[in-house]
N, C-alpha and C. Protein backbone atom coordinates (compact mmCIF):
# COMPACT_ATOMS: atom_id res chain seq x y z
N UNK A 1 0.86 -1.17 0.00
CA UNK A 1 0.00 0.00 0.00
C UNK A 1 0.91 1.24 0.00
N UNK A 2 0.76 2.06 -0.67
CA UNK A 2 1.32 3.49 -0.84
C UNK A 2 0.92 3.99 0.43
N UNK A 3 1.69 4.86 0.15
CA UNK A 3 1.84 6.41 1.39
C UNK A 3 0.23 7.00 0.89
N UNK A 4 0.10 7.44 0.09
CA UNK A 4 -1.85 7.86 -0.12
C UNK A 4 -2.72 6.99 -0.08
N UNK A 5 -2.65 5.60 -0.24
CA UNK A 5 -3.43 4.76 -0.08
C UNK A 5 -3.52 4.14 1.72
N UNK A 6 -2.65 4.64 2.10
CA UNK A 6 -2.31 4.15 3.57
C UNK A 6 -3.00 5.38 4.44
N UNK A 7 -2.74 6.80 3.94
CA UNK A 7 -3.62 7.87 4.68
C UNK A 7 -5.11 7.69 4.41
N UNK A 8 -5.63 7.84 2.95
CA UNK A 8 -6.69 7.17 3.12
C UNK A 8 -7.31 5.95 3.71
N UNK A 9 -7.24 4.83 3.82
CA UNK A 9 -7.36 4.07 4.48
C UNK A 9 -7.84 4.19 5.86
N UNK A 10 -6.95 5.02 6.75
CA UNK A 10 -6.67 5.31 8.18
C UNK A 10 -8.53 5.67 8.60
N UNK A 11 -8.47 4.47 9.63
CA UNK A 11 -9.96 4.64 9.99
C UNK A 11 -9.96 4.71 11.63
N UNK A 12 -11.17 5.34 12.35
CA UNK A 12 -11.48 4.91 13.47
C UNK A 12 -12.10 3.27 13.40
N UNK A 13 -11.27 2.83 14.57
CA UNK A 13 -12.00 1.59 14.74
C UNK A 13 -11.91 1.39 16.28
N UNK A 14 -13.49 1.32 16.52
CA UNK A 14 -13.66 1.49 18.26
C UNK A 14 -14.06 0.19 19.13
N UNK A 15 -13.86 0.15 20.27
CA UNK A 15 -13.36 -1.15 20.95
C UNK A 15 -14.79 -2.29 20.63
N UNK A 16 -15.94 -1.70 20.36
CA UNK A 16 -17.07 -2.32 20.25
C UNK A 16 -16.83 -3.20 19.07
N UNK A 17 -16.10 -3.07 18.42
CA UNK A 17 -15.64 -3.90 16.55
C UNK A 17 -14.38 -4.76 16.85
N UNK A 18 -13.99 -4.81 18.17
CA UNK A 18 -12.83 -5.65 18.55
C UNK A 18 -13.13 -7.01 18.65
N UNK A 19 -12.32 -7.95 18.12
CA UNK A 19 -12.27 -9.36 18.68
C UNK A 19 -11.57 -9.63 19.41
N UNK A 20 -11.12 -11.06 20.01
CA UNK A 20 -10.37 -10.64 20.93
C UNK A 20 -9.15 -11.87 20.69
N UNK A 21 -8.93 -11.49 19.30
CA UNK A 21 -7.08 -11.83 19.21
C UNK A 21 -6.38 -10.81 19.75
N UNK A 22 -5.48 -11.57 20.15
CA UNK A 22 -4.12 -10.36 20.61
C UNK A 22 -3.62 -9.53 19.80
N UNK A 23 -2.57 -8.73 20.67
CA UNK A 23 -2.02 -7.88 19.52
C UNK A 23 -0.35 -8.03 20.24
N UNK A 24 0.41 -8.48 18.94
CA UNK A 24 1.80 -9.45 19.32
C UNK A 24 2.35 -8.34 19.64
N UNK A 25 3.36 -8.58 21.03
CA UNK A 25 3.79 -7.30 21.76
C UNK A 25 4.99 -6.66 20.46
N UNK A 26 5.47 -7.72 19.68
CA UNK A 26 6.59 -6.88 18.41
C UNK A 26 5.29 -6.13 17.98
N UNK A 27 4.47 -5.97 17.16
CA UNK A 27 3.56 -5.12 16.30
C UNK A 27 3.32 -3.79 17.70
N UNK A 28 3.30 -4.06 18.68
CA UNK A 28 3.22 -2.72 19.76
C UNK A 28 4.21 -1.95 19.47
N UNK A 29 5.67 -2.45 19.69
CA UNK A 29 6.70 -2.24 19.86
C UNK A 29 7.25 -1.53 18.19
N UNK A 30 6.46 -1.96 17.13
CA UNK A 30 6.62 -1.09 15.59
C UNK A 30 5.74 -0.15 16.05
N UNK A 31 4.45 -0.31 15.89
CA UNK A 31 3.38 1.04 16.55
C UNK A 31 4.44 2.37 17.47
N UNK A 32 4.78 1.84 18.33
CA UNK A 32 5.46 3.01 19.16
C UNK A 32 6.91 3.34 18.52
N UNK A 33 7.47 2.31 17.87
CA UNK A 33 8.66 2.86 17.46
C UNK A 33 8.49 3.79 16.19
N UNK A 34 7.48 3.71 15.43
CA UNK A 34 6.65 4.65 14.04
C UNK A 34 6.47 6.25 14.96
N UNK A 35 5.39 5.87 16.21
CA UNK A 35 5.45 7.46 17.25
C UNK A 35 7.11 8.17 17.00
N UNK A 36 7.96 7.39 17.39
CA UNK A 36 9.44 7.93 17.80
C UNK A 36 9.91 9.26 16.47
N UNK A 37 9.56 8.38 15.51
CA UNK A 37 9.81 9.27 14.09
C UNK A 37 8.77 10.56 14.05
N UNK A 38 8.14 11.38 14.96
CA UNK A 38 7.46 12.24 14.67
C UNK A 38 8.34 13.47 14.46
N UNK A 39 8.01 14.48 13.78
CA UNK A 39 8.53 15.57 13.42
C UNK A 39 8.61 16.35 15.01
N UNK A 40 9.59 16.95 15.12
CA UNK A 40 9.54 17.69 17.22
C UNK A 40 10.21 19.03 16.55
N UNK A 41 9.75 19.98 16.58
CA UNK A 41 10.72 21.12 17.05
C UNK A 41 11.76 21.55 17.89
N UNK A 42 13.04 22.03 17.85
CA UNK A 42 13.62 21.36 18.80
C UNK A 42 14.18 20.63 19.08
N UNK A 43 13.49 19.85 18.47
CA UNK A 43 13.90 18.42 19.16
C UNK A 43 13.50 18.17 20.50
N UNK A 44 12.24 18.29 21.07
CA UNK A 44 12.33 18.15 22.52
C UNK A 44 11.61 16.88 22.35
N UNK A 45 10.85 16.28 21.58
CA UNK A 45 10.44 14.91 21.66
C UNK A 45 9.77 14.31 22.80
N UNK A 46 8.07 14.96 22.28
CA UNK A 46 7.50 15.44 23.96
C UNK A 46 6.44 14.40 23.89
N UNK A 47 6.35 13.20 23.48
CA UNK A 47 5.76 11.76 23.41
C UNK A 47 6.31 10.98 24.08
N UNK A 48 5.33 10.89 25.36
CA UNK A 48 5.64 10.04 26.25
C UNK A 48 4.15 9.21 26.12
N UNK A 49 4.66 7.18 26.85
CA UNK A 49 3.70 6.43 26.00
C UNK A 49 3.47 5.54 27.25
N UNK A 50 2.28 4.60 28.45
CA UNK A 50 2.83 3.88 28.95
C UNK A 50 1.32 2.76 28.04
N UNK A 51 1.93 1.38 28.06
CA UNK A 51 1.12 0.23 27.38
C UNK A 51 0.32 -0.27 28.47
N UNK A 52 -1.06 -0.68 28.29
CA UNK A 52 -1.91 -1.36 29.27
C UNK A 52 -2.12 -2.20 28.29
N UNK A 53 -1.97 -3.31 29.21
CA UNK A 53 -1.94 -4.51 28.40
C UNK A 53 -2.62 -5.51 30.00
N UNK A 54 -3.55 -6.54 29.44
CA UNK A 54 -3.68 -7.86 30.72
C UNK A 54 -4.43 -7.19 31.69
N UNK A 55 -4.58 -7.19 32.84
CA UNK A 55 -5.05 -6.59 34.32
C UNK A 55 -5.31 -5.12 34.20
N UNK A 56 -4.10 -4.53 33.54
CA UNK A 56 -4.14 -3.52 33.76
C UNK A 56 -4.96 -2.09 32.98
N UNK A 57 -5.45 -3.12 32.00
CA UNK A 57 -6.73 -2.08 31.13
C UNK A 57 -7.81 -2.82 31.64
N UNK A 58 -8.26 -3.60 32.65
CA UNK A 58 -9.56 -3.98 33.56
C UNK A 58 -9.48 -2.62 34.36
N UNK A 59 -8.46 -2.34 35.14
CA UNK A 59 -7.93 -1.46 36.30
C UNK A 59 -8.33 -0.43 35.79
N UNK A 60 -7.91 0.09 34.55
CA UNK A 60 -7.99 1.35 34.14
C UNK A 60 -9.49 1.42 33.64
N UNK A 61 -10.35 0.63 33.40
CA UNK A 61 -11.80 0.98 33.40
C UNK A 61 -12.28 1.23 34.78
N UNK A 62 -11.67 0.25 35.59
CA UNK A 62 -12.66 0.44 36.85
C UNK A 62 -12.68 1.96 37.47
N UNK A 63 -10.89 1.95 37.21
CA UNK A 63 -10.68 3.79 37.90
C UNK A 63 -11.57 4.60 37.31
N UNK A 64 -11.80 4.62 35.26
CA UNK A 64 -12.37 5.85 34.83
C UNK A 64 -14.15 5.47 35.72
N UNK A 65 -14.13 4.63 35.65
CA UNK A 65 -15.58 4.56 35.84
C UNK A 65 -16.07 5.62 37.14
N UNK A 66 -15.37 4.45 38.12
CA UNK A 66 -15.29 4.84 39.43
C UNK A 66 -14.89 6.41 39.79
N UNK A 67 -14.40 7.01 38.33
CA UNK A 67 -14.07 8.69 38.59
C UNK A 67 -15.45 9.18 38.18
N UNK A 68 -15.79 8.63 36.85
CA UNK A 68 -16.79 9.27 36.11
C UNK A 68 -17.93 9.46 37.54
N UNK A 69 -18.55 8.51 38.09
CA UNK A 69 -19.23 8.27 39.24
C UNK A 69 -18.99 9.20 40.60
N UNK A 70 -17.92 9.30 40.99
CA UNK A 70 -17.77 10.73 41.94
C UNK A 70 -17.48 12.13 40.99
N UNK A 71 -17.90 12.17 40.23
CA UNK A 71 -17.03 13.24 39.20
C UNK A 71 -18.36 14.10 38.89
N UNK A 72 -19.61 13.08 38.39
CA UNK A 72 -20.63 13.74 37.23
C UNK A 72 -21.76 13.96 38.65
N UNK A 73 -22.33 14.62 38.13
CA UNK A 73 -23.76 14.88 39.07
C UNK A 73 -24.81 13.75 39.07
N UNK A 74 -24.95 13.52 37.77
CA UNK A 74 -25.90 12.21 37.27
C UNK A 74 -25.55 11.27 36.25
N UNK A 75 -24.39 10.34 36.90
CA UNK A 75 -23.90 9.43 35.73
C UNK A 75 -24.94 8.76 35.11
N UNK A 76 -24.80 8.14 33.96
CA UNK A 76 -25.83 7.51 33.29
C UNK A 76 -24.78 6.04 33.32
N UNK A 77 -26.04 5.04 33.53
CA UNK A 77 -25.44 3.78 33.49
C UNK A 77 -24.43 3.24 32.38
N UNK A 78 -25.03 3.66 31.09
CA UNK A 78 -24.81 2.95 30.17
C UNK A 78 -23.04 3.91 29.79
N UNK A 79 -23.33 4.80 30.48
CA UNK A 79 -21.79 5.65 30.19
C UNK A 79 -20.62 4.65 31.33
N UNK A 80 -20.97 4.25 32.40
CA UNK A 80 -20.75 4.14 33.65
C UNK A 80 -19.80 2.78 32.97
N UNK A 81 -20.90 1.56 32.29
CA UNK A 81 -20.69 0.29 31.48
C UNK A 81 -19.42 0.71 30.44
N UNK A 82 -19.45 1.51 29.57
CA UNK A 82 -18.99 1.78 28.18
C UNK A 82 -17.29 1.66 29.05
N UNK A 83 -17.05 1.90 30.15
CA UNK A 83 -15.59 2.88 30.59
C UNK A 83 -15.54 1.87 31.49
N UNK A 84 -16.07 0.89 31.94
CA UNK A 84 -15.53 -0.48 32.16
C UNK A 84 -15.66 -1.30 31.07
N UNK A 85 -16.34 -1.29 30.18
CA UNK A 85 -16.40 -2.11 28.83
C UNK A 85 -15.02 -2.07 27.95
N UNK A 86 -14.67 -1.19 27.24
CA UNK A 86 -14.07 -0.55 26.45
C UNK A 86 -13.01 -1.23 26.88
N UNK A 87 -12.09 -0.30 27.80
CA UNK A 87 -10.65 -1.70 27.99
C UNK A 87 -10.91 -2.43 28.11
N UNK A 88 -11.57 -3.50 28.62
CA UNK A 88 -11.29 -4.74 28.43
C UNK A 88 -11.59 -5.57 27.07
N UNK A 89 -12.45 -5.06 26.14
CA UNK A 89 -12.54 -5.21 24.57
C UNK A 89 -11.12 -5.41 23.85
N UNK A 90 -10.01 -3.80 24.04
CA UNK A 90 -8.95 -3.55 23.62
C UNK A 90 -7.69 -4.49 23.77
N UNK A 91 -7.34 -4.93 22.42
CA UNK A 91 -5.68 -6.00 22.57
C UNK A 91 -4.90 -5.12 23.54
N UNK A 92 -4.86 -3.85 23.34
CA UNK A 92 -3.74 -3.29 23.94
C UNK A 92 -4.47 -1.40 23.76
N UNK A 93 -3.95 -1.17 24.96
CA UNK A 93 -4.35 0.57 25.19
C UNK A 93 -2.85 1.22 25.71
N UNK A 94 -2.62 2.21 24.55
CA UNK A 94 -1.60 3.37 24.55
C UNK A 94 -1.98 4.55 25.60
N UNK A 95 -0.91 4.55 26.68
CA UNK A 95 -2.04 6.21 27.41
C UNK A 95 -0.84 6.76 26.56
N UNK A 96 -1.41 7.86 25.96
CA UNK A 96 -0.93 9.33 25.27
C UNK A 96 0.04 10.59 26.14
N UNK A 97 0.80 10.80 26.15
CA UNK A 97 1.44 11.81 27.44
C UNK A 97 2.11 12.56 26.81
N UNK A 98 2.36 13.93 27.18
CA UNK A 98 3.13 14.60 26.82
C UNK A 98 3.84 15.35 28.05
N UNK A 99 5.29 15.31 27.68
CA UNK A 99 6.56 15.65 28.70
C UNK A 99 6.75 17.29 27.73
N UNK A 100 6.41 18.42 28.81
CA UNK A 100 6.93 19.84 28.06
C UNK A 100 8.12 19.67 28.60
N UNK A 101 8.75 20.35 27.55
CA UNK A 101 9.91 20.86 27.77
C UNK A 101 10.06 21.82 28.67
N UNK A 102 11.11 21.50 29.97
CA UNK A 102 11.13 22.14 31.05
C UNK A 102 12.11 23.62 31.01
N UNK A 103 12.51 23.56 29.77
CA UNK A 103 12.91 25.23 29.57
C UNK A 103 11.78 25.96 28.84
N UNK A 104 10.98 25.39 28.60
CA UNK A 104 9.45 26.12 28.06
C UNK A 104 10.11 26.92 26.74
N UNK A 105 10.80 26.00 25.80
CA UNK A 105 11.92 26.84 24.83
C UNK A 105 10.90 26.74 23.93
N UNK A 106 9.48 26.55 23.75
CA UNK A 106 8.32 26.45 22.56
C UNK A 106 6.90 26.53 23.01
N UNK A 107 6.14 27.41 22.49
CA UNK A 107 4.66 27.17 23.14
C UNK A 107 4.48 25.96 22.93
N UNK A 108 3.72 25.94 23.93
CA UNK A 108 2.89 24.79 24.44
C UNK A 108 2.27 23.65 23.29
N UNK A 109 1.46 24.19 22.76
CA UNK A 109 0.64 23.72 21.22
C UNK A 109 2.00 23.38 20.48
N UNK A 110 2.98 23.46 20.11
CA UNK A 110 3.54 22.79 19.38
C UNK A 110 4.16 21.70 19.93
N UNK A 111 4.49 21.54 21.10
CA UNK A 111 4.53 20.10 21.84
C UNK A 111 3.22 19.47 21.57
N UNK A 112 1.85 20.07 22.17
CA UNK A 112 1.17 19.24 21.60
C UNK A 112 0.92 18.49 19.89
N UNK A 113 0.84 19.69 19.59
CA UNK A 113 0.97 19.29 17.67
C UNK A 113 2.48 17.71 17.65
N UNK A 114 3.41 17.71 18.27
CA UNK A 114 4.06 16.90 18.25
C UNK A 114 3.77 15.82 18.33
N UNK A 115 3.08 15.51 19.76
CA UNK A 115 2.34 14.13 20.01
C UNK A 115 1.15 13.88 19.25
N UNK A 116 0.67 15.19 18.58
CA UNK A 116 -0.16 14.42 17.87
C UNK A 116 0.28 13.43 16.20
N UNK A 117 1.22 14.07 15.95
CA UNK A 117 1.58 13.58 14.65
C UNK A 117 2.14 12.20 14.97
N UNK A 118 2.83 12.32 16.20
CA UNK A 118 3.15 10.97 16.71
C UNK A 118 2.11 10.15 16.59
N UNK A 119 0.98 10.33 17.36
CA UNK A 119 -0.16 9.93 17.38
C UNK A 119 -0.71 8.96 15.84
N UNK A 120 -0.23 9.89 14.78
CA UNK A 120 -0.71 10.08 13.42
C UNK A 120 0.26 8.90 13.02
N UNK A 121 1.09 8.72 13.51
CA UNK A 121 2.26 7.65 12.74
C UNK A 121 1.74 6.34 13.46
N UNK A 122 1.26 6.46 14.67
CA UNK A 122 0.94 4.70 15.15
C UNK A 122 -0.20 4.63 14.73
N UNK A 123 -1.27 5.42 14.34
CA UNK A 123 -2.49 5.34 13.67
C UNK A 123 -2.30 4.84 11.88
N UNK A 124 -1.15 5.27 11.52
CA UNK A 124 -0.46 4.77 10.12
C UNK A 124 -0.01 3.85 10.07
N UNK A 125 0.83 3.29 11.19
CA UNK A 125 1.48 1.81 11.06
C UNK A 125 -0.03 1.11 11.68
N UNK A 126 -0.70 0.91 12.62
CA UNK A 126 -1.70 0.14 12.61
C UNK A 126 -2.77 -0.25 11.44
N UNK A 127 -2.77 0.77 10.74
CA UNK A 127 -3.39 0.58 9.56
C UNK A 127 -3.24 -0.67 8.86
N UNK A 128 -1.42 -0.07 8.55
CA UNK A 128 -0.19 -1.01 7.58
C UNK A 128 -0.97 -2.73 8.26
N UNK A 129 -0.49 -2.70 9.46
CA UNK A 129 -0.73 -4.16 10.17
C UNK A 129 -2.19 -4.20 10.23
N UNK A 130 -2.95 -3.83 10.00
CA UNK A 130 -4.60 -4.18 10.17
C UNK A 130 -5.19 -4.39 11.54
N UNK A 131 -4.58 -3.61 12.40
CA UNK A 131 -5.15 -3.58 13.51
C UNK A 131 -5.44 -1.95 13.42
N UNK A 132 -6.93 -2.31 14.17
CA UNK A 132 -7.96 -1.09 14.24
C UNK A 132 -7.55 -0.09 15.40
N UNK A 133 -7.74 0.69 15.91
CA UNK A 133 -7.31 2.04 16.60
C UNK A 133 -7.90 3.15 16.50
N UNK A 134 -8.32 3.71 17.83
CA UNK A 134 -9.08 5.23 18.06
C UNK A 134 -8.55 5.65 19.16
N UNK A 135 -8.24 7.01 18.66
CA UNK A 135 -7.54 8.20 19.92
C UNK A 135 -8.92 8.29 20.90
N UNK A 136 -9.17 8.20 22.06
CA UNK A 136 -9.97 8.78 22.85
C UNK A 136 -9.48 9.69 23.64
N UNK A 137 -9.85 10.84 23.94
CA UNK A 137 -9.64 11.63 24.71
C UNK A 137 -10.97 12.57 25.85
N UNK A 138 -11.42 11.45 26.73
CA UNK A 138 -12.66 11.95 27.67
C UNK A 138 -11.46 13.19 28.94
N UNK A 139 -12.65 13.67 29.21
CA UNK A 139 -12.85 14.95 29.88
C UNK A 139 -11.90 14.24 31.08
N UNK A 140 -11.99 13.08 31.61
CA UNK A 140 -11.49 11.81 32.48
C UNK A 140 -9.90 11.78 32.53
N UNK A 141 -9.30 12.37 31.38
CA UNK A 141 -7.99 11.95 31.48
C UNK A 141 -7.39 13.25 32.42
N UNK A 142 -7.74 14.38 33.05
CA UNK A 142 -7.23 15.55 33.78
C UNK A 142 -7.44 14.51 34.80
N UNK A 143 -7.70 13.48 35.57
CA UNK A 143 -7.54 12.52 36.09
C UNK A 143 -6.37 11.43 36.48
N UNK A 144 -5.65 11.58 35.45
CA UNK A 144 -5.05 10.49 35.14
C UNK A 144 -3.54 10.21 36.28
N UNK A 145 -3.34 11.61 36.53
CA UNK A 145 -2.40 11.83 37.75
C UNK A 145 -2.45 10.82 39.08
N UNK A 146 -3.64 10.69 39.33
CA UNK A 146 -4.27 9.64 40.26
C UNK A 146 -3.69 8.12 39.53
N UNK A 147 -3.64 7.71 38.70
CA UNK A 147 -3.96 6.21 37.92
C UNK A 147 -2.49 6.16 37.74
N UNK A 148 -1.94 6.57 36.91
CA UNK A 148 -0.57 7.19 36.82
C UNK A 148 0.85 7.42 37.42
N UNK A 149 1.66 7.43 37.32
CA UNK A 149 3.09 7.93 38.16
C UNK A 149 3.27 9.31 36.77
N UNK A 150 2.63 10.45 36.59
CA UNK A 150 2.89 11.23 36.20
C UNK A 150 4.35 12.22 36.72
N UNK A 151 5.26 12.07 35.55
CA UNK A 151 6.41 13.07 35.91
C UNK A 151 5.78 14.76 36.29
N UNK A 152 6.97 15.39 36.48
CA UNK A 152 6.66 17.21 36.70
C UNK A 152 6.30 17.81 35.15
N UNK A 153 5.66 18.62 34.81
CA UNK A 153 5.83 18.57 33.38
C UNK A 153 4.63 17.89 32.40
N UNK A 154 4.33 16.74 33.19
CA UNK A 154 3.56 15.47 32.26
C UNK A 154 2.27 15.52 32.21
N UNK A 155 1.46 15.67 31.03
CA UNK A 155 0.01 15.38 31.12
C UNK A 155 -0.23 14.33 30.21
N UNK A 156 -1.35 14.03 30.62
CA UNK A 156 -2.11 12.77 29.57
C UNK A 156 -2.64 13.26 28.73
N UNK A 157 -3.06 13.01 27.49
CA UNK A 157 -4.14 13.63 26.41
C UNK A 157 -4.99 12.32 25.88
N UNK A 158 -4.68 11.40 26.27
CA UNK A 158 -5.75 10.27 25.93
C UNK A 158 -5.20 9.16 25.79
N UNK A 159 -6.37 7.97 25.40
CA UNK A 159 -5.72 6.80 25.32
C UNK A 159 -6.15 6.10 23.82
N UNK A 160 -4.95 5.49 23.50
CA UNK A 160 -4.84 4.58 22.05
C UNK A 160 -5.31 3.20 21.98
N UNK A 161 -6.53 2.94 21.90
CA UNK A 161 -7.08 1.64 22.20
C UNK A 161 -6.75 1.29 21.17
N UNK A 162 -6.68 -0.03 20.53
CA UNK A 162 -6.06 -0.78 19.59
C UNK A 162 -6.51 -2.43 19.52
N UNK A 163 -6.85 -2.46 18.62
CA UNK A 163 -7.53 -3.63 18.66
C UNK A 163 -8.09 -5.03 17.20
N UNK A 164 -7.32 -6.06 17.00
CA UNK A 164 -8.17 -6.78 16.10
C UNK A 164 -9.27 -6.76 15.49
N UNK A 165 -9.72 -6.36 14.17
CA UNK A 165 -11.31 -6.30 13.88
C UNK A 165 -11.60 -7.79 12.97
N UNK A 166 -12.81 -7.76 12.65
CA UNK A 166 -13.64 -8.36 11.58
C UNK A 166 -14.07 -8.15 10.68
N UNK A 167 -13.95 -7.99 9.71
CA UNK A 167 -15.03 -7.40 8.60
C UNK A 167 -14.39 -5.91 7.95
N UNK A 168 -14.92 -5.36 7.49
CA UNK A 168 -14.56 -4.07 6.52
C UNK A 168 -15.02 -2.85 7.65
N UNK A 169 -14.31 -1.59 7.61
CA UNK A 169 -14.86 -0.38 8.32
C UNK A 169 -15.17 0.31 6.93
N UNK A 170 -16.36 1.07 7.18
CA UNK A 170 -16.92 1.79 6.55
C UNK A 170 -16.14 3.30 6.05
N UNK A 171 -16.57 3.11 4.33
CA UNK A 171 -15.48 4.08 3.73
C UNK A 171 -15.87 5.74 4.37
N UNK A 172 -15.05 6.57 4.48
CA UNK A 172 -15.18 7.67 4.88
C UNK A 172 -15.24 8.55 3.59
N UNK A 173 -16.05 9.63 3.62
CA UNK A 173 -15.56 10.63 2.03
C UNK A 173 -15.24 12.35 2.68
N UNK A 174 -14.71 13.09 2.59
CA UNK A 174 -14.13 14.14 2.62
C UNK A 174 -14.74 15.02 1.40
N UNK A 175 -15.08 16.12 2.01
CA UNK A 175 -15.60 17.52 0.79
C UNK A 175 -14.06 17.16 0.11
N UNK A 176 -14.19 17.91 -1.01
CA UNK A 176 -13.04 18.45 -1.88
C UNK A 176 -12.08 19.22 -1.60
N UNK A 177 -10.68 19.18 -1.28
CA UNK A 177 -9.42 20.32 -0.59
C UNK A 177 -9.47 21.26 -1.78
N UNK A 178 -10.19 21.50 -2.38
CA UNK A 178 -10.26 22.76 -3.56
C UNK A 178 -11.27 23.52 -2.34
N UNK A 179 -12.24 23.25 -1.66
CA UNK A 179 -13.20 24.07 -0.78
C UNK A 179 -12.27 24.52 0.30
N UNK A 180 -10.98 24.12 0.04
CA UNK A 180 -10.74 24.23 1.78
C UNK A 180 -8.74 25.10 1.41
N UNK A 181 -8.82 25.24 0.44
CA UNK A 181 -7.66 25.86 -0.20
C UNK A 181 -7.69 27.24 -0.62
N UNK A 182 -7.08 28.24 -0.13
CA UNK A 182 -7.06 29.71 -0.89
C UNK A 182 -5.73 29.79 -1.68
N UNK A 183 -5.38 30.06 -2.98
CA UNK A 183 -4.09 29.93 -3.67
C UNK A 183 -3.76 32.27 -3.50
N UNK A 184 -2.77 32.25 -3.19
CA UNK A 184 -2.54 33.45 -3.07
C UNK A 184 -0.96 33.75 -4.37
N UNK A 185 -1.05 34.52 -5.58
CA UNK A 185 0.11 34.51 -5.94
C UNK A 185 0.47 35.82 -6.05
């Protein structure tokens, strides 16, 4: 598959479409090593990654749940289910982190823009390997300090569920980049 046939391609695929083959810890270990190659300004290389894998994405539903529940005024059950559901669906869950640079030598947003492209490269190699993947990012992860051994510096921005599918995901279509282009000469 080409480099355009591989961006196109790139789909959400959410833990509800998961089976439950594994996901071989080498194919993790390409996934995160694809993150490493992100473009950084700098160079400060502000993608930080930890893997839940086994026990420990049960754990991490029970916590979001158990937050969502002291957190919301009126949890709704079926939200309550979804955030103990969800990890345990997932072969494997990426938490997302970003380490600023502690000389603050770049706004902020372009560290983030960093991890996200990172983001963008394990969402590209999962493709490549046919395992499915969606960034989540709930209101839940300003939380995560609790769940976490968060460094000084460190926030979460979400988690990379990842997961075996079945069947075809549904094609996506995009307006035209002629609507979305101004040519100035």
């Amino acid at each position: 598959m080409d480099i355009f046939d591989l961006i196109r391609n790139r789909r959400s695929v959410f833990p509800a479409q998961y089976n439950d083959k594994p996901i071989a810890k080498k194919d993790v270990e390409k996934i995160l090593e694809a993150a490493n190659w992100a473009p950084t300004h700098k160079k400060t290389e502000p993608w930080r990654f930890t893997v839940l894998t086994g026990e420990a994405k049960e754990k991490l539903g029970l916590f979001l749940s158990y937050k969502y529940m002291a957190t919301t005024e009126k949890p709704k059950k079926i939200k309550t289910k979804k955030l103990i559901e969800n990890p345990k669906k997932a072969g494997a869950i990426i938490v997302i982190k970003m380490q600023r640079d502690p000389k603050l030598s770049l706004p902020e947003w372009e560290e983030v823009a960093a991890v996200a492209m990172a983001v963008q490269n394990m969402w590209l190699c999962c493709t490549q390997l046919g395992v499915g993947c969606y960034w989540s990012s709930p209101k839940l992860i300003e939380h995560m300090g609790e769940f976490l051994d968060l460094k000084m510096g460190e926030v979460c921005l979400g988690f990379f569920y990842m997961g075996h599918y079945d069947g075809e995901i549904l094609d996506q279509t995009r307006t035209p980049i002629e609507e979305k282009v101004e040519w100035l000469d």
